[in-house]
Protein backbone atom coordinates (compact mmCIF):
# COMPACT_ATOMS: atom_id res chain seq x y z
CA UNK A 1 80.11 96.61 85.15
CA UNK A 2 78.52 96.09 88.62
CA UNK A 3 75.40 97.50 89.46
CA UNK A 4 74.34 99.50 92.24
CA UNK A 5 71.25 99.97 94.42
CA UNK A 6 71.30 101.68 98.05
CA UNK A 7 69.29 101.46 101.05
CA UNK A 8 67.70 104.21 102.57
CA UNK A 9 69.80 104.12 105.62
CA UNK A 10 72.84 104.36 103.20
CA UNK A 11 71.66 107.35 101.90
CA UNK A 12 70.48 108.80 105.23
CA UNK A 13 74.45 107.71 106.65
CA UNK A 14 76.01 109.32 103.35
CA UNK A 15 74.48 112.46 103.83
CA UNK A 16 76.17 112.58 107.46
CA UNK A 17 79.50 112.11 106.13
CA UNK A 18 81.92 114.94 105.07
CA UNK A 19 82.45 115.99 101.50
CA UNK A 20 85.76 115.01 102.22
CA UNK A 21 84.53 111.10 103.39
CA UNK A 22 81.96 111.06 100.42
CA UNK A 23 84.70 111.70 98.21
CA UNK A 24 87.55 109.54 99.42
CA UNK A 25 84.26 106.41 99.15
CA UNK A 26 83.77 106.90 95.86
CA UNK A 27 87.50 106.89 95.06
CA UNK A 28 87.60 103.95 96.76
CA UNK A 29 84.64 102.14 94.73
CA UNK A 30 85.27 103.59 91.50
CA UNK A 31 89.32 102.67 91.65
CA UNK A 32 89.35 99.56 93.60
CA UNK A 33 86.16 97.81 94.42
CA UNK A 34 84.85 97.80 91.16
CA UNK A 35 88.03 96.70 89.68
CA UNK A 36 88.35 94.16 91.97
CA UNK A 37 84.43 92.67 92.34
CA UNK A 38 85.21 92.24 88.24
CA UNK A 39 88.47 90.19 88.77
CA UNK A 40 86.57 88.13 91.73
CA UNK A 41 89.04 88.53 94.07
CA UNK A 42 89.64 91.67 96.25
CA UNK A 43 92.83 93.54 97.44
CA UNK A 44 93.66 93.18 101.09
CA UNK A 45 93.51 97.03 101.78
CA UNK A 46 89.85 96.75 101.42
CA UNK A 47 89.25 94.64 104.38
CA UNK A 48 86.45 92.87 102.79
CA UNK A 49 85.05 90.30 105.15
CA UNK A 50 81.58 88.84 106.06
CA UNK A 51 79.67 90.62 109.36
CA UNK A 52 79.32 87.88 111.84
CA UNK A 53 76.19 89.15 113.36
CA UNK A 54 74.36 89.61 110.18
CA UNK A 55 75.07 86.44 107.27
CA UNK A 56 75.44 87.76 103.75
CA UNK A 57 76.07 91.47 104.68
CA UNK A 58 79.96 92.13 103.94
CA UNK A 59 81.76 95.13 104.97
CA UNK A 60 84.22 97.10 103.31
CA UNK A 61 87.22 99.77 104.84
CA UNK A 62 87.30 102.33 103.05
CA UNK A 63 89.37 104.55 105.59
CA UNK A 64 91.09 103.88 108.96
CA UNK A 65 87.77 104.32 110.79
CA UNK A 66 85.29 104.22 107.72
CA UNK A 67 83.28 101.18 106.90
CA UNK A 68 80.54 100.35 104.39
CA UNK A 69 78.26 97.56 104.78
CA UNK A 70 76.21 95.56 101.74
CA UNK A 71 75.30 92.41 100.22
CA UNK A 72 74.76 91.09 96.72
CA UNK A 73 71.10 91.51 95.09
CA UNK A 74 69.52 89.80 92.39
CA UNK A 75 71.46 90.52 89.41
CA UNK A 76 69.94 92.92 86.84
CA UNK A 77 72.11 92.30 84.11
CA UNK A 78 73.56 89.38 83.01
CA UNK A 79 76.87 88.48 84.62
CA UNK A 80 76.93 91.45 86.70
CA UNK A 81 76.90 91.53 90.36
CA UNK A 82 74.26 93.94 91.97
CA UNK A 83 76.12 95.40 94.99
CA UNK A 84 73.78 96.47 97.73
CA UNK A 85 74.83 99.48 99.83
CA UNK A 86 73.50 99.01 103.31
CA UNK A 87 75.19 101.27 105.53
CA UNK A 88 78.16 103.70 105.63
CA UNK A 89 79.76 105.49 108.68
CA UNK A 90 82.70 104.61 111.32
CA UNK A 91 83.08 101.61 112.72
CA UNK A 92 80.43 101.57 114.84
CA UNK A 93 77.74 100.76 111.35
CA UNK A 94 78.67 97.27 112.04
CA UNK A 95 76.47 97.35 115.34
CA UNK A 96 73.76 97.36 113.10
CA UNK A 97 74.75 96.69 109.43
């Protein structure tokens, strides 16, 4: 199992997000990112792809217009991943991810 750590702007860009939004993220994370960072290889609906502006920050869709940003941490467990969240919001997070 991954493991998670967030930024404060994450938290700060969560918060401005509609219950609605939250939920359809976490639905997202829980049923295919976290599958998928296990298997190593991730499905195309996620969109995954690095952010040219910003090297080893990757963004994720997680809606028509909703993107997540992060980047891998140091691992704190032993052969699993530690996903950081960076930012969360429309499109427009990816101005500065």
């Amino acid at each position: 199992m991954p493991t998670f750590e967030v930024r404060p702007r994450f938290t700060a860009d969560l918060h401005q997000l509609a219950p609605e939004q939250r939920r359809r993220f976490r639905r997202v994370v829980i049923d295919s990112f976290v599958p998928d960072l296990r298997a190593g290889m991730f499905r195309p609906g996620l969109r995954i792809k690095g952010v040219r502006v910003t090297p080893g920050v990757y963004e994720l869709t997680w809606a028509p217009d909703g993107r997540a940003t992060r980047e891998y941490g140091t691992e704190c467990c032993h052969g699993a991943r530690h996903v950081v969240w960076r930012r969360i919001g429309t499109h427009t997070v990816l101005n500065a991810p």
